[in-house]
Structures are given as structure tokens and as C-alpha cells.
N, C-alpha and C. Protein backbone atom coordinates (compact mmCIF):
# COMPACT_ATOMS: atom_id res chain seq x y z
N UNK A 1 121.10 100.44 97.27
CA UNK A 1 120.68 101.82 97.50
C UNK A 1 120.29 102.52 96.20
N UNK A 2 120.62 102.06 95.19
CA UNK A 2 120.32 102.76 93.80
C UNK A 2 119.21 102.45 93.32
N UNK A 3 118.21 101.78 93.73
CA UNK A 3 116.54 102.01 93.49
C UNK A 3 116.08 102.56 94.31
N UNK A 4 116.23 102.69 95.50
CA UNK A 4 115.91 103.60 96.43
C UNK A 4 116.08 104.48 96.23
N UNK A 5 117.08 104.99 95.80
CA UNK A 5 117.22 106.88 95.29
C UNK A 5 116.59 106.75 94.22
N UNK A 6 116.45 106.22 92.84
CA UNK A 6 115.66 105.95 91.88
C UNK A 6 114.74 106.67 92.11
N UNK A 7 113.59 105.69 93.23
CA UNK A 7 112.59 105.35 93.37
C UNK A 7 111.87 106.81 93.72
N UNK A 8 112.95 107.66 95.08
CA UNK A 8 113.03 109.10 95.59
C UNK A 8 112.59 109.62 94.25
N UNK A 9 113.80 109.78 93.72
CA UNK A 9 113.77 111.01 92.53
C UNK A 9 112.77 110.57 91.82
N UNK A 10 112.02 109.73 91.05
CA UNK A 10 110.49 109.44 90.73
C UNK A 10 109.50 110.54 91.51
N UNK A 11 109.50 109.43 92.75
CA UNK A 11 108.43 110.23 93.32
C UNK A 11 108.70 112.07 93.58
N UNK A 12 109.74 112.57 93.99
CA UNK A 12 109.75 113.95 94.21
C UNK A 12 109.69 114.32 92.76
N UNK A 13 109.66 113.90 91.90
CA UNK A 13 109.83 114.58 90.29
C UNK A 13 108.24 114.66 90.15
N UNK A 14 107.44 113.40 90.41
CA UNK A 14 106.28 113.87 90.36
C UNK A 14 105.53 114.36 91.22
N UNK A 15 106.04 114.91 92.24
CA UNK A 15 105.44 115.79 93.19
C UNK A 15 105.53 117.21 92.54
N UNK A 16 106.80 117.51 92.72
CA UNK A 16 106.70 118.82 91.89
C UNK A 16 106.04 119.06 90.68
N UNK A 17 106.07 117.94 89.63
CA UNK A 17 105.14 118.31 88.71
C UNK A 17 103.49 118.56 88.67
N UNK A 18 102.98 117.87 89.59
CA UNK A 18 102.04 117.88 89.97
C UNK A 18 101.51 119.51 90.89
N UNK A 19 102.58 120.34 91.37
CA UNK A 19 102.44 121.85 91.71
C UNK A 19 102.29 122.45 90.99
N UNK A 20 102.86 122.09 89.67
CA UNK A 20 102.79 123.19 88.50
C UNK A 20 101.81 123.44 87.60
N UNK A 21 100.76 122.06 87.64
CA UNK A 21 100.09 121.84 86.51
C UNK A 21 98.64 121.99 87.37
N UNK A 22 97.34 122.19 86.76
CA UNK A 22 96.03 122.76 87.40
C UNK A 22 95.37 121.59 86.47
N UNK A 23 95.77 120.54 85.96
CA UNK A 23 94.28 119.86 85.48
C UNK A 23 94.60 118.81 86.98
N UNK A 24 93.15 118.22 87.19
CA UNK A 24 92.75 117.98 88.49
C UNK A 24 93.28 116.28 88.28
N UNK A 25 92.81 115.59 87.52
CA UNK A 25 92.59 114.30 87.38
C UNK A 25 94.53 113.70 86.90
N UNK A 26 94.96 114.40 86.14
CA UNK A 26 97.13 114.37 86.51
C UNK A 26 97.31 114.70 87.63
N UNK A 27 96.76 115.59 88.14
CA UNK A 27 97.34 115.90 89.87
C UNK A 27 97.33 114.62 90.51
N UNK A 28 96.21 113.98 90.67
CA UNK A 28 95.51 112.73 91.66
C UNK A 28 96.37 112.00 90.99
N UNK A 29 96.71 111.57 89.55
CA UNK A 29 97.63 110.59 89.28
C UNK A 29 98.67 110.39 89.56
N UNK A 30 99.18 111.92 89.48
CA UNK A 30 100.92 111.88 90.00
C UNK A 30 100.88 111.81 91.32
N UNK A 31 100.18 112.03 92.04
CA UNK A 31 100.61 111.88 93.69
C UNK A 31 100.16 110.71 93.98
N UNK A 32 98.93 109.81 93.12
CA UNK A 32 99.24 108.37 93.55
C UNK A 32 100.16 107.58 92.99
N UNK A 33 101.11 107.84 91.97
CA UNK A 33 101.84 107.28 91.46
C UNK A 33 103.51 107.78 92.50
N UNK A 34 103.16 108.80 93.21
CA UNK A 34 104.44 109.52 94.02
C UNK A 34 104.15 108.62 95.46
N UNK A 35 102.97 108.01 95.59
CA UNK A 35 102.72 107.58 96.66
C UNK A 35 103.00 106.25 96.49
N UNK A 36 102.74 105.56 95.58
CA UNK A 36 103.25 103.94 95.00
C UNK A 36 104.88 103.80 95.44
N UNK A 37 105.42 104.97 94.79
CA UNK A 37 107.02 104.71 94.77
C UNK A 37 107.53 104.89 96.08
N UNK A 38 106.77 105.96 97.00
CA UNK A 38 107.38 105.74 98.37
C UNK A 38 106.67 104.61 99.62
N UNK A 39 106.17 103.77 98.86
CA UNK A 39 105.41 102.46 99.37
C UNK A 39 106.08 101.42 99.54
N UNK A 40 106.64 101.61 97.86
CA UNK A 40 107.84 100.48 97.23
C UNK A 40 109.21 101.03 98.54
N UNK A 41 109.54 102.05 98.28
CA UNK A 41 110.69 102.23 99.56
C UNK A 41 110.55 101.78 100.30
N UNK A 42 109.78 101.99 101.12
CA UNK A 42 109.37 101.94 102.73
C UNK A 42 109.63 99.85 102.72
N UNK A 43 108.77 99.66 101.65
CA UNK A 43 108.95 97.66 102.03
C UNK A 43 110.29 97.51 101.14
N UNK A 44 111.24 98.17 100.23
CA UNK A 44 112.43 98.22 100.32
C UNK A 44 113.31 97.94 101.91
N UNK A 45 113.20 99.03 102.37
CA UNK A 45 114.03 99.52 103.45
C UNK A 45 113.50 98.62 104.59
N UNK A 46 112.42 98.11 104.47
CA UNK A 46 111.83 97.13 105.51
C UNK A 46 112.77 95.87 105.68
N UNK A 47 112.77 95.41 104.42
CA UNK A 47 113.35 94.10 104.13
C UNK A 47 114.91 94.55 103.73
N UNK A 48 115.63 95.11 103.74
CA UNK A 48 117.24 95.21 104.13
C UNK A 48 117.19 95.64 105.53
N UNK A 49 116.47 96.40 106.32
CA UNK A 49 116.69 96.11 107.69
C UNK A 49 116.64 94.77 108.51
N UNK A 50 115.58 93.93 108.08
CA UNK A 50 115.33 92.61 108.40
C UNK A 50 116.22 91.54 108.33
């Protein structure tokens, strides 16, 4: 469970950062990089359910 929360607090860290800041091209990065990490979860949590 401790990359999985990891992985959370990554991605919500760069979500919020990504609210705060107005250049366009960090925005798109951090939310695809917020979107990578809850990708990695999801086939985390896939494969310990399995």
C-alpha cells in the first residue's frame, strides 16, 4: 500500500500545482504526469486484486 499512497500524493501534489501556476505548456505536463501516476495505480490495484 505504500506506493500507492506515494503514487496518490504525487499525483494530487501535481494537480494542485498545476491550479496555481498560468504557464500553459507545465499545466499539460503536470496533469499528464498526474495522469501517468494514477494509471500506474489503477494496474497496481488491478494486479493485487487478481
Amino acid at each position: 500500500m505504500k506506493t500507492i499512497q506515494y503514487l496518490e500524493d504525487q499525483a494530487a501534489r501535481a494537480e494542485r500545482l498545476a491550479k496555481r501556476i498560468t504557464d500553459t505548456m507545465t499545466i499539460e505536463k503536470l496533469l499528464t504526469f498526474a495522469g501517468e501516476r494514477r494509471r500506474e495505480i489503477e494496474l497496481i490495484a488491478g494486479t493485487r486484486r487478481a
